[in-house]
Protein backbone atom coordinates (compact mmCIF):
# COMPACT_ATOMS: atom_id res chain seq x y z
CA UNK A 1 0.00 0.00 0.00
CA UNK A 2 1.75 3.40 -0.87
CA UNK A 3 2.04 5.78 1.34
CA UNK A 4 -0.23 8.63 1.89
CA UNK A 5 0.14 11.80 3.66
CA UNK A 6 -2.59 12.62 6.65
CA UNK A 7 -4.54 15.36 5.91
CA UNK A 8 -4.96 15.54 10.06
CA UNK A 9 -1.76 14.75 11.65
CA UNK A 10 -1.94 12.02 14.74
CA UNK A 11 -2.71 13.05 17.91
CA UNK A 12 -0.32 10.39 19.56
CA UNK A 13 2.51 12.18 17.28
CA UNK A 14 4.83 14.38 19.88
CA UNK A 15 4.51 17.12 17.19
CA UNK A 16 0.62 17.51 17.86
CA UNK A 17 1.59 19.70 20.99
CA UNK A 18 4.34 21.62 18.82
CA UNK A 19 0.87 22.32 15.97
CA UNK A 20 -1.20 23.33 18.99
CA UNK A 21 1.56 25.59 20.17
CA UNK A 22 2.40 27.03 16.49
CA UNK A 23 -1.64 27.70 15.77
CA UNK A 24 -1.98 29.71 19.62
CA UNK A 25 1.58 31.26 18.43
CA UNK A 26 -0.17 32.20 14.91
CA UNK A 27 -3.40 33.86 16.84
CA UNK A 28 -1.65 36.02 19.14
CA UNK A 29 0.91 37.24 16.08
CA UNK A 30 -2.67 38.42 13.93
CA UNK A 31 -4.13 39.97 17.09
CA UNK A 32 -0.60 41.53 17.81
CA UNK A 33 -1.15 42.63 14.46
CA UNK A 34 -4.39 43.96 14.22
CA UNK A 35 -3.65 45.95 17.48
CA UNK A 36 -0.97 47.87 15.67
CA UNK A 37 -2.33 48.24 12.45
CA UNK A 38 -3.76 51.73 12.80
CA UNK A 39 -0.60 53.16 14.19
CA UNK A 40 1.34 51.55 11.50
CA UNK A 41 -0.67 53.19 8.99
CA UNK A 42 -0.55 56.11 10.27
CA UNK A 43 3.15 56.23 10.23
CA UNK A 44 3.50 55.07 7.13
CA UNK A 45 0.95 57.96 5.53
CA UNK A 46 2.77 60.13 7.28
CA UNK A 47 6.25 59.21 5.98
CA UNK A 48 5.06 58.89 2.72
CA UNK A 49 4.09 62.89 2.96
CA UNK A 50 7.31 63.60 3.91
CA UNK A 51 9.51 62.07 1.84
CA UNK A 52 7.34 62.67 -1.24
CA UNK A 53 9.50 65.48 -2.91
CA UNK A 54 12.36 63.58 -2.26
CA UNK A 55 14.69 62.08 -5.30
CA UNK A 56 13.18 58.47 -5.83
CA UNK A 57 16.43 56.47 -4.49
CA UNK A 58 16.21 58.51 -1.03
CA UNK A 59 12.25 57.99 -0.69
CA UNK A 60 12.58 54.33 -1.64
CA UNK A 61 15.29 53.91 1.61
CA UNK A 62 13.11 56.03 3.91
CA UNK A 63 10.54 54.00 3.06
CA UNK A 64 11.87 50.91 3.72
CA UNK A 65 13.55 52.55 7.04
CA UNK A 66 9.92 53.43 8.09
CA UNK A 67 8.94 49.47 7.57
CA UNK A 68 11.88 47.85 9.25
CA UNK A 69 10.62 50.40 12.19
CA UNK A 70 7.11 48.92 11.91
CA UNK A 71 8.88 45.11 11.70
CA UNK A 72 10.68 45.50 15.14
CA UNK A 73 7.42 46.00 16.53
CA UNK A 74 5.71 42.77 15.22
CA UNK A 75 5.70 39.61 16.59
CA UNK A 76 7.98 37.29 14.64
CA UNK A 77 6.21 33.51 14.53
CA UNK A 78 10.29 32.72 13.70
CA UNK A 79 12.47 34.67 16.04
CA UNK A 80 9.99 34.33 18.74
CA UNK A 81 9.10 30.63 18.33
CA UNK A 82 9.15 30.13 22.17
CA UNK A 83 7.81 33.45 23.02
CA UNK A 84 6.02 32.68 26.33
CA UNK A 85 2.55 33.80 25.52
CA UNK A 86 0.74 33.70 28.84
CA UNK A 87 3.38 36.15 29.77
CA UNK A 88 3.04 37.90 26.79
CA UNK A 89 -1.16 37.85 27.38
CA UNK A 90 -0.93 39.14 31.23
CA UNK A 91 1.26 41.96 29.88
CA UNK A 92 -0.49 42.88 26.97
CA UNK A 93 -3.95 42.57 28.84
CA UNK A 94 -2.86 44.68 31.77
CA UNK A 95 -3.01 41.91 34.52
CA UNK A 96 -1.74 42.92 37.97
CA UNK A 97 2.18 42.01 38.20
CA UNK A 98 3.14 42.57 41.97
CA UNK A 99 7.41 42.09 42.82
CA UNK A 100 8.03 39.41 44.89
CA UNK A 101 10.69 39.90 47.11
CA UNK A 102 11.66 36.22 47.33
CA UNK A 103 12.01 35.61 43.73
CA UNK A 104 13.56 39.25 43.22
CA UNK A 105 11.24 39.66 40.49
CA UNK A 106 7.79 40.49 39.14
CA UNK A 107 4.91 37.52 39.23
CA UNK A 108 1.42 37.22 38.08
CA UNK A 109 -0.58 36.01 40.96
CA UNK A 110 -3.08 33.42 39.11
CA UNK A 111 -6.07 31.66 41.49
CA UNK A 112 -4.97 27.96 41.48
CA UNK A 113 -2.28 28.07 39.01
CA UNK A 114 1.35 28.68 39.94
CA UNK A 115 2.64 32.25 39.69
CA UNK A 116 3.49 33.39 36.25
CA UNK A 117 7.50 35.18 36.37
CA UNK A 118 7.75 37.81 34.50
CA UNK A 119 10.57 40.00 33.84
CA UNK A 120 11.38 42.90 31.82
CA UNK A 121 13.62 43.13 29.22
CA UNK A 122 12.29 39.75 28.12
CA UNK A 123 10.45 39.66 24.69
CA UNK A 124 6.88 38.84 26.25
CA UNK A 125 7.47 41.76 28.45
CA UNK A 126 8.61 43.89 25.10
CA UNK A 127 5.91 42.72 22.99
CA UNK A 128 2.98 42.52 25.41
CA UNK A 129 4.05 46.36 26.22
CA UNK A 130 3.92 47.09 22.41
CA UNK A 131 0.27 45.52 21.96
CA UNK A 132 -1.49 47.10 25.03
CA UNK A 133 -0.09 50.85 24.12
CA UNK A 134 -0.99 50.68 20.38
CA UNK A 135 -4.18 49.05 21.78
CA UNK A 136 -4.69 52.17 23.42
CA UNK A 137 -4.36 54.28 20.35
CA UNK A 138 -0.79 56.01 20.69
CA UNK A 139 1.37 56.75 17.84
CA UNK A 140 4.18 54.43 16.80
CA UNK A 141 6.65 56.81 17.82
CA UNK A 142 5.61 56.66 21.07
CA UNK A 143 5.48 53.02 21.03
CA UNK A 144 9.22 52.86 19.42
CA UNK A 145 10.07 54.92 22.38
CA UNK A 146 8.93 52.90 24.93
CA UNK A 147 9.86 49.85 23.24
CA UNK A 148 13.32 50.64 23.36
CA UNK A 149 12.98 51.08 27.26
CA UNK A 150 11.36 48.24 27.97
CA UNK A 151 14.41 46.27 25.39
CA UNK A 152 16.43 47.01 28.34
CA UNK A 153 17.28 44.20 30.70
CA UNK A 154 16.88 45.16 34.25
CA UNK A 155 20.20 43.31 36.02
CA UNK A 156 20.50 43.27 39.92
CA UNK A 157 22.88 45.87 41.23
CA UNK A 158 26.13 44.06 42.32
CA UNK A 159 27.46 44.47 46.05
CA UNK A 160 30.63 46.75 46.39
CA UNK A 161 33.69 45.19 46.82
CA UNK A 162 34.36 46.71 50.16
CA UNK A 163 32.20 48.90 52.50
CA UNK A 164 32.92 51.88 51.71
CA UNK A 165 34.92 54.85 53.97
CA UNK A 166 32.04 57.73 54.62
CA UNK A 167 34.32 61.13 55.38
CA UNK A 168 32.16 63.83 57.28
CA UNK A 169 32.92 67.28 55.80
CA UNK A 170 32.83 68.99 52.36
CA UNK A 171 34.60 69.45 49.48
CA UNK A 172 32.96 73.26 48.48
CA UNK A 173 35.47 76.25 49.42
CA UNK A 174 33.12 78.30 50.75
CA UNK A 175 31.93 75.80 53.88
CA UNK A 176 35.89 75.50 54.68
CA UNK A 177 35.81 79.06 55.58
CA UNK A 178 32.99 78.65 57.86
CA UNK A 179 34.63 78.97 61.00
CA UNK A 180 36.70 81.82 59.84
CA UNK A 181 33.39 83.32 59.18
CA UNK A 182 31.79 83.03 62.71
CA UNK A 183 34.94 84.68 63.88
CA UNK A 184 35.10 87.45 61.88
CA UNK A 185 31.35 88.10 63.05
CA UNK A 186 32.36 87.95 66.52
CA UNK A 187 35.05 90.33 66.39
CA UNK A 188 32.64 93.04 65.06
C-alpha cells in the first residue's frame, strides 16, 4: 500500500503539541497585528508625505527605514518561536504584576495556578508592552520609544567590593571658611 500523507496529523505524534503551540503562536501574532495596524498606517501615511519630494532612491530607503521600524514592533512567529505567551497575554492585557521579594522579580498572581515570572527586558514583556499601548491608540513613535525602554534588561545591582569609607565634611570652598566666618562676626 503506498504511502499517503494525513490530511490531520496524529494526535499520539509528539509534534501535535508543537501544531497546537504554532496555531496559539499564529493567533496572538494576527491579534498583535491587528492591534498595531492603525498606528502603522498612520506612520506610514505620514512618511510617505514627507519624503514625497524627495529624489526616488532617497524615498525608496526612507521607506523601507519606516517598515523595518514597523517590523521591530511585530511579533515574529520565527524569532519568537518560544515566546512565552501567557506572559506575553498578562502583559499585553494589563493583569496585575506585583514584585516578589523572594524571587527578586515580578509575578502574576493566578487563582490555582502557579505564579506566572515575569521580567522585563524579556520579549513577552517587550511585545505585550507594544500591543497594550498601540491598543490604546498612541502613535508608533511613542510606542518605538517605549519599546526601546522596555528592550532594556533590568540586572540586579552588584554588592561593592568593600564597604565603603564615609568622610564627614565637604569638598565646596566656601563651607571651609565657615569657621573663619563666625569669627570674623564675633570680632565686630
Amino acid at each position: 500500500m503506498p504511502d499517503v500523507p494525513a490530511s490531520m496529523p496524529d494526535p499520539r505524534d509528539p509534534m501535535w503539541d508543537n501544531l497546537e503551540r504554532l496555531v496559539e503562536l499564529a493567533a496572538e501574532v494576527e491579534r498583535h497585528r491587528y492591534l498595531l495596524r492603525a498606528a502603522a498606517d498612520d506612520y506610514r501615511w505620514r512618511v510617505a508625505r514627507q519624503v514625497e519630494s524627495l529624489e526616488p532612491y532617497e524615498r525608496d530607503m526612507r521607506l523601507a527605514h519606516a517598515e523595518r521600524l514597523i517590523d521591530a514592533l511585530l511579533i515574529d512567529p520565527i524569532r519568537h518561536n518560544d515566546l512565552d505567551l501567557d506572559a506575553y497575554r498578562a502583559i499585553r492585557d494589563g493583569a496585575p504584576i506585583e514584585f516578589d521579594p523572594d524571587s527578586r522579580g515580578y509575578v502574576l498572581r493566578r487563582p490555582g495556578r502557579t505564579p506566572l515570572p515575569i521580567r522585563p527586558g524579556l520579549p513577552e514583556h517587550r511585545l505585550g508592552v507594544i500591543a497594550r499601548l498601540a491598543g490604546l491608540g498612541l502613535r508608533l513613535e511613542q510606542i518605538q520609544v517605549v519599546a526601546l525602554t522596555t528592550a532594556q534588561g533590568v540586572d540586579p545591582p552588584e554588592p561593592p567590593a568593600s564597604t565603603p569609607e564615609v568622610n564627614r565634611g565637604t569638598t565646596k570652598p566656601s563651607r571651609r571658611t565657615h569657621g573663619s566666618r563666625k569669627k570674623r562676626h564675633a570680632d565686630n
